[in-house]
C-alpha atoms as a PDB file:
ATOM      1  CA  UNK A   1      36.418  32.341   3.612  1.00  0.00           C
ATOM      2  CA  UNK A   2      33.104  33.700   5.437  1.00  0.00           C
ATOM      3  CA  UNK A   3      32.479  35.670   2.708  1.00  0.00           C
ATOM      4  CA  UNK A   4      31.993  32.868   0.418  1.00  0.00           C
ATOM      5  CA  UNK A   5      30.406  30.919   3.016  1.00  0.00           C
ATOM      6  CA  UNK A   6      27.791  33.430   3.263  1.00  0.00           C
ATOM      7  CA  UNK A   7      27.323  34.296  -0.458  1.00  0.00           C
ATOM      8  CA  UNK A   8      26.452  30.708  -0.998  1.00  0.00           C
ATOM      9  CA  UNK A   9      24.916  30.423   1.770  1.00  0.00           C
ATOM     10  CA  UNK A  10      22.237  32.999   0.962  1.00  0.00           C
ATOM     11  CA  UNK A  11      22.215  31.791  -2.686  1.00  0.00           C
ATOM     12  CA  UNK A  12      21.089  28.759  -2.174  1.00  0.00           C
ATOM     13  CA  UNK A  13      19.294  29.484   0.843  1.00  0.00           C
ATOM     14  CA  UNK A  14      16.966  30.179  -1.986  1.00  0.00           C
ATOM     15  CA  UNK A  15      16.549  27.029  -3.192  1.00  0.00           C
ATOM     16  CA  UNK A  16      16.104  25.663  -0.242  1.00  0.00           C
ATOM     17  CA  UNK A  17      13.136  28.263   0.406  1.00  0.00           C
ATOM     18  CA  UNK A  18      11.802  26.107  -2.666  1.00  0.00           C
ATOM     19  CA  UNK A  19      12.171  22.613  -0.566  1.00  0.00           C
ATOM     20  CA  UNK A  20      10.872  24.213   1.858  1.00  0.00           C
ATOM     21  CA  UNK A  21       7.890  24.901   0.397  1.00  0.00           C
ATOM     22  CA  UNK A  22       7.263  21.379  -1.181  1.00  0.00           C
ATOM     23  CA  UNK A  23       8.336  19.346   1.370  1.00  0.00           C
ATOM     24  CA  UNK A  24       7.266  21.237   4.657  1.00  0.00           C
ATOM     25  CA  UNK A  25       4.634  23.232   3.714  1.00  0.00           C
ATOM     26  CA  UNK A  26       2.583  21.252   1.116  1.00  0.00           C
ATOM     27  CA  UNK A  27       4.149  17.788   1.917  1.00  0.00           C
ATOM     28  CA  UNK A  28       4.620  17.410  -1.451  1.00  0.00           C
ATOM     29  CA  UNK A  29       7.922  15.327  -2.016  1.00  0.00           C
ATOM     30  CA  UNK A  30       9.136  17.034  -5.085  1.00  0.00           C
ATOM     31  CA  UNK A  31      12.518  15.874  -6.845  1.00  0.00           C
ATOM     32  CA  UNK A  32      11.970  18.306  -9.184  1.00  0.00           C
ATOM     33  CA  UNK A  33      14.535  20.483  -7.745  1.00  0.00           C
ATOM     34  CA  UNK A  34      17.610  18.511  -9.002  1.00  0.00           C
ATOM     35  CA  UNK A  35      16.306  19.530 -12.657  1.00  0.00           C
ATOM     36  CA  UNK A  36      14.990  23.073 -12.402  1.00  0.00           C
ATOM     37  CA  UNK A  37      18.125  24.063 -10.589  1.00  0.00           C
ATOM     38  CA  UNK A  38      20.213  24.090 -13.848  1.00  0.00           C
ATOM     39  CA  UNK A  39      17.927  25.094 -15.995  1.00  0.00           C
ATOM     40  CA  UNK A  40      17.248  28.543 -13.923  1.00  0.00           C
ATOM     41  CA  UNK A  41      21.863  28.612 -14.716  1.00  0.00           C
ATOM     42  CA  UNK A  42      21.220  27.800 -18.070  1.00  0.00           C
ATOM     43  CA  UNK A  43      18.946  30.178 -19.063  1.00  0.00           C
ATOM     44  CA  UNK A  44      20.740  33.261 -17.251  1.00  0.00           C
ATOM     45  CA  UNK A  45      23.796  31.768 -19.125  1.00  0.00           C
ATOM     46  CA  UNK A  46      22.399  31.823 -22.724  1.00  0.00           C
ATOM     47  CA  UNK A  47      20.752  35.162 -21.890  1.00  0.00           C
ATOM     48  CA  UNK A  48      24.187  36.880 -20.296  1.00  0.00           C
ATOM     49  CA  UNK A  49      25.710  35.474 -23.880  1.00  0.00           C
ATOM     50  CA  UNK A  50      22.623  36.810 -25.564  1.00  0.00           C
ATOM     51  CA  UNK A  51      23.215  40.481 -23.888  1.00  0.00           C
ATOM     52  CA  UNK A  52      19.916  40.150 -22.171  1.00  0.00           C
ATOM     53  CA  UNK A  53      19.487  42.451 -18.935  1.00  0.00           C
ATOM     54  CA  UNK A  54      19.786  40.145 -15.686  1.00  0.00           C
ATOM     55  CA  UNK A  55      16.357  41.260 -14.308  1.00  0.00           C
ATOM     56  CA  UNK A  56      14.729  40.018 -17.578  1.00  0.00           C
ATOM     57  CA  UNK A  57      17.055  36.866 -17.380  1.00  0.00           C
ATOM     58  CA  UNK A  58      16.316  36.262 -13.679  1.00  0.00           C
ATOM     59  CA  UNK A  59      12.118  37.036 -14.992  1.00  0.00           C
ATOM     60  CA  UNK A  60      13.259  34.097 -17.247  1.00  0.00           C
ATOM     61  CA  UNK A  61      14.657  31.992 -15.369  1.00  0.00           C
ATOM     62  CA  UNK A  62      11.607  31.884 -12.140  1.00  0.00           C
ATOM     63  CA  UNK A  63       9.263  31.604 -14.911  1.00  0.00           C
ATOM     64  CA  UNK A  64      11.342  28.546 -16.216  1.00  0.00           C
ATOM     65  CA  UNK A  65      11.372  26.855 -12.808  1.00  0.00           C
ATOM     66  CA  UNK A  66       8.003  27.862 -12.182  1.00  0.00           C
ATOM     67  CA  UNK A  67       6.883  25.662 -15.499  1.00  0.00           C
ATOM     68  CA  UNK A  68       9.134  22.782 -14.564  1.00  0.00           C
ATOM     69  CA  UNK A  69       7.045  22.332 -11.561  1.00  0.00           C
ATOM     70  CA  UNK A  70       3.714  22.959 -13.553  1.00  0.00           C
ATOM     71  CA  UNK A  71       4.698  20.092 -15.014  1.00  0.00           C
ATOM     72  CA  UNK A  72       5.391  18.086 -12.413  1.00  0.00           C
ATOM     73  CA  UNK A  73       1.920  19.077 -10.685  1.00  0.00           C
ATOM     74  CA  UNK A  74       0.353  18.145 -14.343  1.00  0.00           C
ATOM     75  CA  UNK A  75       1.643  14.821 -14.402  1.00  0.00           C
ATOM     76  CA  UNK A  76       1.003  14.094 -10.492  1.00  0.00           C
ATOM     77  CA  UNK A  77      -2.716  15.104 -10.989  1.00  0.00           C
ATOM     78  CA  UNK A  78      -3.953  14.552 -13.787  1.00  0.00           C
ATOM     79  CA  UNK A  79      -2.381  11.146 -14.479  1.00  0.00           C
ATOM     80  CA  UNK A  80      -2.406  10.334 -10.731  1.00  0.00           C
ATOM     81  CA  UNK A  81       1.396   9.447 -10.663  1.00  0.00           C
ATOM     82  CA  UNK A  82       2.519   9.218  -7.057  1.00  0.00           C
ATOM     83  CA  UNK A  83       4.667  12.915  -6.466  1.00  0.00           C
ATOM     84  CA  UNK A  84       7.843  11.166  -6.228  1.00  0.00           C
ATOM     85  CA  UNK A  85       7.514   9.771  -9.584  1.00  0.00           C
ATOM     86  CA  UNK A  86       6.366  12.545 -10.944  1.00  0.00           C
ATOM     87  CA  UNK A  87       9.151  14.495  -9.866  1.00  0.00           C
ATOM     88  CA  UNK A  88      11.800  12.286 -10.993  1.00  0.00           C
ATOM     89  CA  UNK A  89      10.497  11.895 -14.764  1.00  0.00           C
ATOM     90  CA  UNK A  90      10.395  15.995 -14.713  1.00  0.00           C
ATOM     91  CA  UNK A  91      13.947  15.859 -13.902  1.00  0.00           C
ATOM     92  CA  UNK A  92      15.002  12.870 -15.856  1.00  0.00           C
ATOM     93  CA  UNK A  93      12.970  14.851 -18.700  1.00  0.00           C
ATOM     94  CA  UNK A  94      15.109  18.232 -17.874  1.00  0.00           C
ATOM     95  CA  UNK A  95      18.250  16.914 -18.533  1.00  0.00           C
ATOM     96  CA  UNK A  96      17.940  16.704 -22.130  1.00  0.00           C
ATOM     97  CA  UNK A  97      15.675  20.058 -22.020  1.00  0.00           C
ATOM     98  CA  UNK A  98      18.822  21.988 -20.349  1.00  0.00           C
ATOM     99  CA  UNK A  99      21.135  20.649 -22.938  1.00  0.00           C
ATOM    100  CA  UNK A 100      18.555  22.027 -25.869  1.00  0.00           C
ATOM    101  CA  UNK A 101      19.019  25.309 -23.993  1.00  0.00           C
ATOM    102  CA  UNK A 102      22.277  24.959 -23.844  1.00  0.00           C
ATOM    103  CA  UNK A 103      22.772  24.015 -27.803  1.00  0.00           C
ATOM    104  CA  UNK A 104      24.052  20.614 -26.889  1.00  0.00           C
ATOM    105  CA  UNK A 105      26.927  21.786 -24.441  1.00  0.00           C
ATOM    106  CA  UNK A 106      27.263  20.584 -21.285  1.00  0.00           C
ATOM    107  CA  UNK A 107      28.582  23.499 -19.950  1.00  0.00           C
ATOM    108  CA  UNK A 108      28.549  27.247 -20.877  1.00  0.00           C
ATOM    109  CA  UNK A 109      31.655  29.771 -19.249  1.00  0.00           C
ATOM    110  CA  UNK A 110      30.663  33.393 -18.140  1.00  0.00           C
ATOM    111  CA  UNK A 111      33.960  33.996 -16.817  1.00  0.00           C
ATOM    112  CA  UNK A 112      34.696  36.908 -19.649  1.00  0.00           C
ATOM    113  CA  UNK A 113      30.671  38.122 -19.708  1.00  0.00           C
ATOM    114  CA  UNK A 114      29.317  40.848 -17.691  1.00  0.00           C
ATOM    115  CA  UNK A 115      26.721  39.446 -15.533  1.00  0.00           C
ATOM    116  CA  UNK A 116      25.017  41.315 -12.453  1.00  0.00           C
ATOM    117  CA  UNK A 117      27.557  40.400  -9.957  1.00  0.00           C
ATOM    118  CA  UNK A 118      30.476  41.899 -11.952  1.00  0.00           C
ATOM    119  CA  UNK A 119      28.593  45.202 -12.303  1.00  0.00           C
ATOM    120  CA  UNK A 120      28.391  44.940  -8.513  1.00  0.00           C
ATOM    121  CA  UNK A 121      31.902  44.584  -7.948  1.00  0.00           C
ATOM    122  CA  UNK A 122      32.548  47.285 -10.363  1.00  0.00           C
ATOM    123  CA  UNK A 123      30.333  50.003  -8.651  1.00  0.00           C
ATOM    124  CA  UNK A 124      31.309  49.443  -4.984  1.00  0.00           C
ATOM    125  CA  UNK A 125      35.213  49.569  -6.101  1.00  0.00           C
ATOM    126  CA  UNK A 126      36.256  52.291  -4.690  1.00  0.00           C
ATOM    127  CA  UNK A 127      34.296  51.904  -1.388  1.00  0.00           C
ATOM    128  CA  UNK A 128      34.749  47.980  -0.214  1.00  0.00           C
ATOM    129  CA  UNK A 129      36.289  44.840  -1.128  1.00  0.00           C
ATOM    130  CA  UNK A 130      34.751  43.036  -3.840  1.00  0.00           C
ATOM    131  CA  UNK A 131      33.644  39.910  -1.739  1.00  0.00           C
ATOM    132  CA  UNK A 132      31.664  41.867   0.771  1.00  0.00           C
ATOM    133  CA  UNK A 133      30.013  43.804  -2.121  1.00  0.00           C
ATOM    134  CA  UNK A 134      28.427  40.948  -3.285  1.00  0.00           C
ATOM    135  CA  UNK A 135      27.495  39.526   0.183  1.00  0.00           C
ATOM    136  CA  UNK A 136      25.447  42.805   0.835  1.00  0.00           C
ATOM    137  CA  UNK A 137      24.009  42.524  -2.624  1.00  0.00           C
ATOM    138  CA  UNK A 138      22.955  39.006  -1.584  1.00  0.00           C
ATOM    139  CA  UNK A 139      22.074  40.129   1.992  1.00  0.00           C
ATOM    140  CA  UNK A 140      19.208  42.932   0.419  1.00  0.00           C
ATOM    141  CA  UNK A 141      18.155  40.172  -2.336  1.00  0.00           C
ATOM    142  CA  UNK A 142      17.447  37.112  -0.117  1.00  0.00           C
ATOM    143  CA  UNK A 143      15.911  39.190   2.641  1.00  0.00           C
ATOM    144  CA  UNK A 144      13.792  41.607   0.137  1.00  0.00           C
ATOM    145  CA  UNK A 145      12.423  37.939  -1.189  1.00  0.00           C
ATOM    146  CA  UNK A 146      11.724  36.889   2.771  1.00  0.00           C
ATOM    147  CA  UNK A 147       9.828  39.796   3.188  1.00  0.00           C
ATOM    148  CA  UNK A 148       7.747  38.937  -0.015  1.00  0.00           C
ATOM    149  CA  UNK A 149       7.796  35.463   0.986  1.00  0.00           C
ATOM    150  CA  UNK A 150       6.363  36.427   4.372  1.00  0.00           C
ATOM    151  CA  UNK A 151       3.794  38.947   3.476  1.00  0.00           C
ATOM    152  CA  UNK A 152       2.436  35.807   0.950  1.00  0.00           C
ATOM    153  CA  UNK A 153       2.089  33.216   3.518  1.00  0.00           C
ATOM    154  CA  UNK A 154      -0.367  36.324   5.637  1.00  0.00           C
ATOM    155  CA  UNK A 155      -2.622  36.242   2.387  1.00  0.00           C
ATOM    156  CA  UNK A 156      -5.951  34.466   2.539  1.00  0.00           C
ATOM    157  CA  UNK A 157      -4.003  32.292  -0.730  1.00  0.00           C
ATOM    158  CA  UNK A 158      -0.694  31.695   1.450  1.00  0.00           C
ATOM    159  CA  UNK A 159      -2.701  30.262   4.424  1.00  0.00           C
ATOM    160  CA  UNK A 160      -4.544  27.873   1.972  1.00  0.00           C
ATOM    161  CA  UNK A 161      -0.992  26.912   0.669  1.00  0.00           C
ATOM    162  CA  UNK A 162      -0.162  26.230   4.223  1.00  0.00           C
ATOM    163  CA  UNK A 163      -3.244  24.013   5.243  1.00  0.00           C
ATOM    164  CA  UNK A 164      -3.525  22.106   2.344  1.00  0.00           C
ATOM    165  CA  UNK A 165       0.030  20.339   3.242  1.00  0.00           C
ATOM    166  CA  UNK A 166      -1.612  19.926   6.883  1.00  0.00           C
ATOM    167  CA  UNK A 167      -5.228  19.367   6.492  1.00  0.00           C
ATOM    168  CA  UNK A 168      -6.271  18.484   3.056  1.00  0.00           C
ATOM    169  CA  UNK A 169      -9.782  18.305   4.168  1.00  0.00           C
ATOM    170  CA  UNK A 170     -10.377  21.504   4.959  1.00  0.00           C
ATOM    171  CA  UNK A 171      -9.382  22.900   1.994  1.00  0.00           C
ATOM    172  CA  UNK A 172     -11.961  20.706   0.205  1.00  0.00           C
ATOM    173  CA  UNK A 173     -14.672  21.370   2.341  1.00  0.00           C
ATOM    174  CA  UNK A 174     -14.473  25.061   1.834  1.00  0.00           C
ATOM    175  CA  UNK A 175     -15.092  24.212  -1.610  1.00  0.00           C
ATOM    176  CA  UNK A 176     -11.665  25.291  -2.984  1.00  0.00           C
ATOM    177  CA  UNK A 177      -9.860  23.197  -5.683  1.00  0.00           C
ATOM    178  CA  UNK A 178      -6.595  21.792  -3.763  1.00  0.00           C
ATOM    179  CA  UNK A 179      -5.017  20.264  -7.183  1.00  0.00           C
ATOM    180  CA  UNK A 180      -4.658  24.168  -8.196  1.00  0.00           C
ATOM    181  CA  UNK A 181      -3.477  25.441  -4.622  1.00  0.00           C
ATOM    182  CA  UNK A 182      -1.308  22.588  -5.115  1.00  0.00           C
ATOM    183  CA  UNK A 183       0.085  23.134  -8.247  1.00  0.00           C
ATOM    184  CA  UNK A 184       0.432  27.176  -7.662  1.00  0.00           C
ATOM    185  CA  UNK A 185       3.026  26.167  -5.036  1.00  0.00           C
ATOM    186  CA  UNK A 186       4.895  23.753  -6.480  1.00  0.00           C
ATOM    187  CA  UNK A 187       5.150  26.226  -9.397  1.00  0.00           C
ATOM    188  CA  UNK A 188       6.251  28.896  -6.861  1.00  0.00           C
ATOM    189  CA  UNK A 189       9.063  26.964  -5.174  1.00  0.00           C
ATOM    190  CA  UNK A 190      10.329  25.542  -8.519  1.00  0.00           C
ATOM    191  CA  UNK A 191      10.702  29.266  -9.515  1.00  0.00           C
ATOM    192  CA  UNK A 192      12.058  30.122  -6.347  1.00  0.00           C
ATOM    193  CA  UNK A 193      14.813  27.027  -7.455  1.00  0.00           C
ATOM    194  CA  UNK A 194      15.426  28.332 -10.922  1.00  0.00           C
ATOM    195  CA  UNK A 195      16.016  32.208  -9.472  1.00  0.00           C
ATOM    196  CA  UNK A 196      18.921  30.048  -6.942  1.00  0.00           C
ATOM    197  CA  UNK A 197      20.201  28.003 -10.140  1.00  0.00           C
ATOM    198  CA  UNK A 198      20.319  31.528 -11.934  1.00  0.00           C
ATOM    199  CA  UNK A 199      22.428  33.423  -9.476  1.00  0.00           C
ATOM    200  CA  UNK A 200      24.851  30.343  -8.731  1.00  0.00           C
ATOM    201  CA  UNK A 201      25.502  30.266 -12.131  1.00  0.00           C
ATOM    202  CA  UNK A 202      26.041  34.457 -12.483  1.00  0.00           C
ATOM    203  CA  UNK A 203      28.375  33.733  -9.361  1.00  0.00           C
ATOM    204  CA  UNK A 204      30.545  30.639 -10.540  1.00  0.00           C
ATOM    205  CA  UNK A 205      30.993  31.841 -13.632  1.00  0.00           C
ATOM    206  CA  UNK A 206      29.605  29.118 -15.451  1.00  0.00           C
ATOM    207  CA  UNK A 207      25.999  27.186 -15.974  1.00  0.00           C
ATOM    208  CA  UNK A 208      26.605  23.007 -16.344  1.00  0.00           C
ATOM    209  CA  UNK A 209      24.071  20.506 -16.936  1.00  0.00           C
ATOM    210  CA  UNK A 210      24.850  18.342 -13.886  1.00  0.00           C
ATOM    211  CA  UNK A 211      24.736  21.723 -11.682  1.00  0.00           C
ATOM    212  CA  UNK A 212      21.633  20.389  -9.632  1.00  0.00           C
ATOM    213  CA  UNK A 213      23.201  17.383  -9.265  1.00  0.00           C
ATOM    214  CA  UNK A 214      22.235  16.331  -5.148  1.00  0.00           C
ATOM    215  CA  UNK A 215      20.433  19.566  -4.788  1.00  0.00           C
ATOM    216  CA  UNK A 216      17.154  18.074  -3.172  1.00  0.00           C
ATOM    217  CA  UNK A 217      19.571  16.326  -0.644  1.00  0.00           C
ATOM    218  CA  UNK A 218      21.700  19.079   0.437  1.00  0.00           C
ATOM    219  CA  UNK A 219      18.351  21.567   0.432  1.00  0.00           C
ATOM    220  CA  UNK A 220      17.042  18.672   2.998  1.00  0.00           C
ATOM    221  CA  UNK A 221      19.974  18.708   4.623  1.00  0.00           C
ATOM    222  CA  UNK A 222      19.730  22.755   5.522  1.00  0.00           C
ATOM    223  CA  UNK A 223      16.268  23.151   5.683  1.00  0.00           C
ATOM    224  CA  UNK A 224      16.960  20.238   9.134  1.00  0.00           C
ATOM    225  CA  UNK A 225      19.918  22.327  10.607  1.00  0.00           C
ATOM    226  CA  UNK A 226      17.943  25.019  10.228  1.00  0.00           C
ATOM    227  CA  UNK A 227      14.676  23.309  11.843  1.00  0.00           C
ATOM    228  CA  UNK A 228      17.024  23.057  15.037  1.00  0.00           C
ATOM    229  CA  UNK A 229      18.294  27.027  15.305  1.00  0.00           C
ATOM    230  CA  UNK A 230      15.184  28.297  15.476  1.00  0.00           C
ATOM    231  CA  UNK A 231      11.959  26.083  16.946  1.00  0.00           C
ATOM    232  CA  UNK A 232       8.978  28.489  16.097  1.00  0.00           C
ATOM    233  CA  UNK A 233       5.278  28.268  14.106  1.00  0.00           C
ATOM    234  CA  UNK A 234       5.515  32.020  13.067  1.00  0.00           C
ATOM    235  CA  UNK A 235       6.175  32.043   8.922  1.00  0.00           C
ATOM    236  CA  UNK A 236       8.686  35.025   9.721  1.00  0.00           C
ATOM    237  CA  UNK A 237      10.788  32.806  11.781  1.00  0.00           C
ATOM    238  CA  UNK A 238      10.497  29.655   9.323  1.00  0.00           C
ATOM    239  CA  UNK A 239      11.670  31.516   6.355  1.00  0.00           C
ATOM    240  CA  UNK A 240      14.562  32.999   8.485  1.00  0.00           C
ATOM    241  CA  UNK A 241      15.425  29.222   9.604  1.00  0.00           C
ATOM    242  CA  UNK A 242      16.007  28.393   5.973  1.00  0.00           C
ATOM    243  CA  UNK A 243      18.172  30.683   5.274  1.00  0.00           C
ATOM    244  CA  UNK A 244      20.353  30.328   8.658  1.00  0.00           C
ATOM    245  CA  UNK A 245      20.245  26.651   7.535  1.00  0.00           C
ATOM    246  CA  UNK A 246      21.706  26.903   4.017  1.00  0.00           C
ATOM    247  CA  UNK A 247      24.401  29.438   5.676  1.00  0.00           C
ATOM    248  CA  UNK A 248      25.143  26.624   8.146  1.00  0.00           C
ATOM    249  CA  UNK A 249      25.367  23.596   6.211  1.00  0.00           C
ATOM    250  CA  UNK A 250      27.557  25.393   3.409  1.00  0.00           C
ATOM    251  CA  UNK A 251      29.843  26.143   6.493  1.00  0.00           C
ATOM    252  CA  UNK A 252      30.149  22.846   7.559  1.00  0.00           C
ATOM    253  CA  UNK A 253      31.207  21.949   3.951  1.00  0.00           C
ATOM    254  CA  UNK A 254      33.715  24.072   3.251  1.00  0.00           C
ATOM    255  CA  UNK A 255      35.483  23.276   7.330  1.00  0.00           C
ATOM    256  CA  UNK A 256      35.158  19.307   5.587  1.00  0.00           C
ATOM    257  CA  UNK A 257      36.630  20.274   1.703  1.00  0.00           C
ATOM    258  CA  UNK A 258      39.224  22.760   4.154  1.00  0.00           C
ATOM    259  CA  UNK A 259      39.887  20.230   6.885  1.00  0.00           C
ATOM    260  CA  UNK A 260      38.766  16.943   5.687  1.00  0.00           C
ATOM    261  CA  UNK A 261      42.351  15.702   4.760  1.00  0.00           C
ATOM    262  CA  UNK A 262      43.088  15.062   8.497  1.00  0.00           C
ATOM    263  CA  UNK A 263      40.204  12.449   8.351  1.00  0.00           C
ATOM    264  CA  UNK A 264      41.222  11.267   4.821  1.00  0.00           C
ATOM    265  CA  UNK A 265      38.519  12.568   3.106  1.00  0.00           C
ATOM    266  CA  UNK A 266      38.019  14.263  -0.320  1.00  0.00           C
ATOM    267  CA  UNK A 267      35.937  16.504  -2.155  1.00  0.00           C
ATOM    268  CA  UNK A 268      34.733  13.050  -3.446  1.00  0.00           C
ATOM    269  CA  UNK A 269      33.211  12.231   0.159  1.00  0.00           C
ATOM    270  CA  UNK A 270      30.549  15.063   0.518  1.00  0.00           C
ATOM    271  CA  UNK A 271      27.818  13.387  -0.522  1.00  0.00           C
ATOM    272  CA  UNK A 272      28.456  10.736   1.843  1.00  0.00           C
ATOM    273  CA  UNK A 273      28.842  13.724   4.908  1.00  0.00           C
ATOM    274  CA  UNK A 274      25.628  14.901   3.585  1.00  0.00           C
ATOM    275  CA  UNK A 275      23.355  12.101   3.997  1.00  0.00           C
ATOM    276  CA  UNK A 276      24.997  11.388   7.301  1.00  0.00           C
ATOM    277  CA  UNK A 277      24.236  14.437   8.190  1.00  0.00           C
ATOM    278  CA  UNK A 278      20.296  13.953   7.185  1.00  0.00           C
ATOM    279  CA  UNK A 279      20.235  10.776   8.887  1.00  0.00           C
ATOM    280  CA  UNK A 280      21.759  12.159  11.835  1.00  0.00           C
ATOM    281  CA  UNK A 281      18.978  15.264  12.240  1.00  0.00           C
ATOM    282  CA  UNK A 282      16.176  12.608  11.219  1.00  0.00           C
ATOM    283  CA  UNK A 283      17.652  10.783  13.985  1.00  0.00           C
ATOM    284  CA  UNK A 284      17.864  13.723  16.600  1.00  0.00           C
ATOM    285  CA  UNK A 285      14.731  14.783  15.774  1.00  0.00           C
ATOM    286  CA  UNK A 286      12.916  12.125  16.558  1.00  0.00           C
ATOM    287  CA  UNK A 287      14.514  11.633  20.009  1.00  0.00           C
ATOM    288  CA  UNK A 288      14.132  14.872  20.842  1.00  0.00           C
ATOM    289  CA  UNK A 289      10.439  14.796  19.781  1.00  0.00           C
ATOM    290  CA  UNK A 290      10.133  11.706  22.523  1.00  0.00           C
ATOM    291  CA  UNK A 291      12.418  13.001  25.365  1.00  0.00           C
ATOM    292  CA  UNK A 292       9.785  15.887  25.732  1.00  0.00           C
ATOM    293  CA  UNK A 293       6.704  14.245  26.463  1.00  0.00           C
ATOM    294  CA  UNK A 294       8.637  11.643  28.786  1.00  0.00           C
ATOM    295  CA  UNK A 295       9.934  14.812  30.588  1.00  0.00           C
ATOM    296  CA  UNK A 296       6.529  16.280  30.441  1.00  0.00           C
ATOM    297  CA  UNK A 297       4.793  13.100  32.367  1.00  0.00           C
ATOM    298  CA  UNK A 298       7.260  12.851  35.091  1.00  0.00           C
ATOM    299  CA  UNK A 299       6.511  16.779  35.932  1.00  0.00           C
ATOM    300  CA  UNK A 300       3.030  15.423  36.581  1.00  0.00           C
END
């Protein structure tokens, strides 16, 4: 039980690193994520079948994502299509792309293919369960990537990524183009995405077209649990969040799949305790936001 909790949660923790980036740090409201998502699982899917080593496949598969969201950027800028839009016709688009890559099939198995985490399970054998193997394969991956992710946002680029979503206006009077700063991070996060969709795919044992189906919503979803663990400006403490987030929210889904009967619920009812549970942090938020400076006047 934890142990999946926590392999999924730090899976897809890296996606939501991706909405992270888009939505908080460029405020760039990118539904690209429900598209590149499966195609980062269906590439690593024809490539396991293909015999291709995973780090090439996982090379494949960020560089994938990264051009869905080049895309996206393209279409937003250059034919000034709001980034909602542009978004949704990159994933509308996708679908039919990941079925190309997928010759037509809707779903690919891996269950008899050797993908990187069977090759984990097979060298820690002898020494550990197989579950826990792959949750400290996930534990070194997802915080090696925070550590990149971290040491990017203290470059001179990474703190132009982070006050373009903020202050537009600066960025343009210090003479830099924001449409590329722009576009580099969108194409970052959407690789981020595709790296997720790659591993969930290695993991389940299987890539499927309608794999990102909801992801944007669920990525929102832990990226606002995990805005209420940890309330701090420092990147290294952001990125963490995200990550505690996705580990929290997957939590709280398996205790409603586990424990939902008593309530009469399904597996069929998720999405609906998923966008309760974004209305209800949207809604906590912003009373907690107002409670403070009420507090803060009557100390004066």
């Amino acid at each position: 039980m934890i142990e999946g909790i926590l392999i999924e949660g730090l899976i897809y923790g890296i996606m939501v690193w991706g909405v992270f980036i888009t939505f908080r740090v460029l405020n760039f409201a990118d539904m690209t994520v429900d598209g590149s998502f499966p195609l980062g699982a269906a590439i690593m899917a024809v490539m396991v079948l293909k015999g291709v080593r995973p780090a090439l496949a996982l090379t494949l598969a960020f560089a994938a994502g990264a051009a869905a969201g080049f895309v996206t950027c393209l279409i937003h800028t250059r034919l000034k299509i709001p980034d909602l839009l542009s978004g949704i016709l990159t994933m509308t688009m996708l679908y039919s792309i990941n079925l190309r890559i997928m010759s037509n099939r809707a779903n690919l198995s891996l269950l008899r293919e050797e993908t990187l985490f069977t090759q984990i399970i097979g060298w820690a054998g002898g020494f550990m369960p197989s579950q826990w193997a792959v949750v400290g394969f996930c534990f070194a991956t997802v915080f090696l990537l925070k550590a990149v992710l971290d040491l990017f946002f203290h470059t001179d680029f990474g703190l132009c990524l982070g006050a373009l979503g903020s202050n537009p206006q600066l960025i343009i009077s210090q003479g830099m183009n924001p449409d590329m700063i722009k576009m580099s991070g969108v194409c970052l996060a959407n690789g981020l995405i595709g790296v997720a969709g790659a591993f969930t795919a290695m993991y389940q044992g299987f890539a499927d077209v309608n794999l990102g189906s909801g992801m944007i919503v669920s990525g929102l979803a832990s990226l606002m649990m995990g805005e209420f663990i940890i309330r701090s400006n420092k990147i290294s403490s952001l990125t963490l969040r995200v990550i505690l987030g996705s580990v929290l929210y997957r939590g709280l889904m398996y205790f409603a799949r586990t424990y939902g009967y008593h309530l009469r619920m399904t597996a069929n009812d998720l999405k609906l305790i998923t966008g309760l549970l974004i209305i209800l942090c949207i809604l906590i938020s912003k009373t907690g936001f107002r409670a403070k400076p009420r507090a803060g006047r009557r100390n004066r």
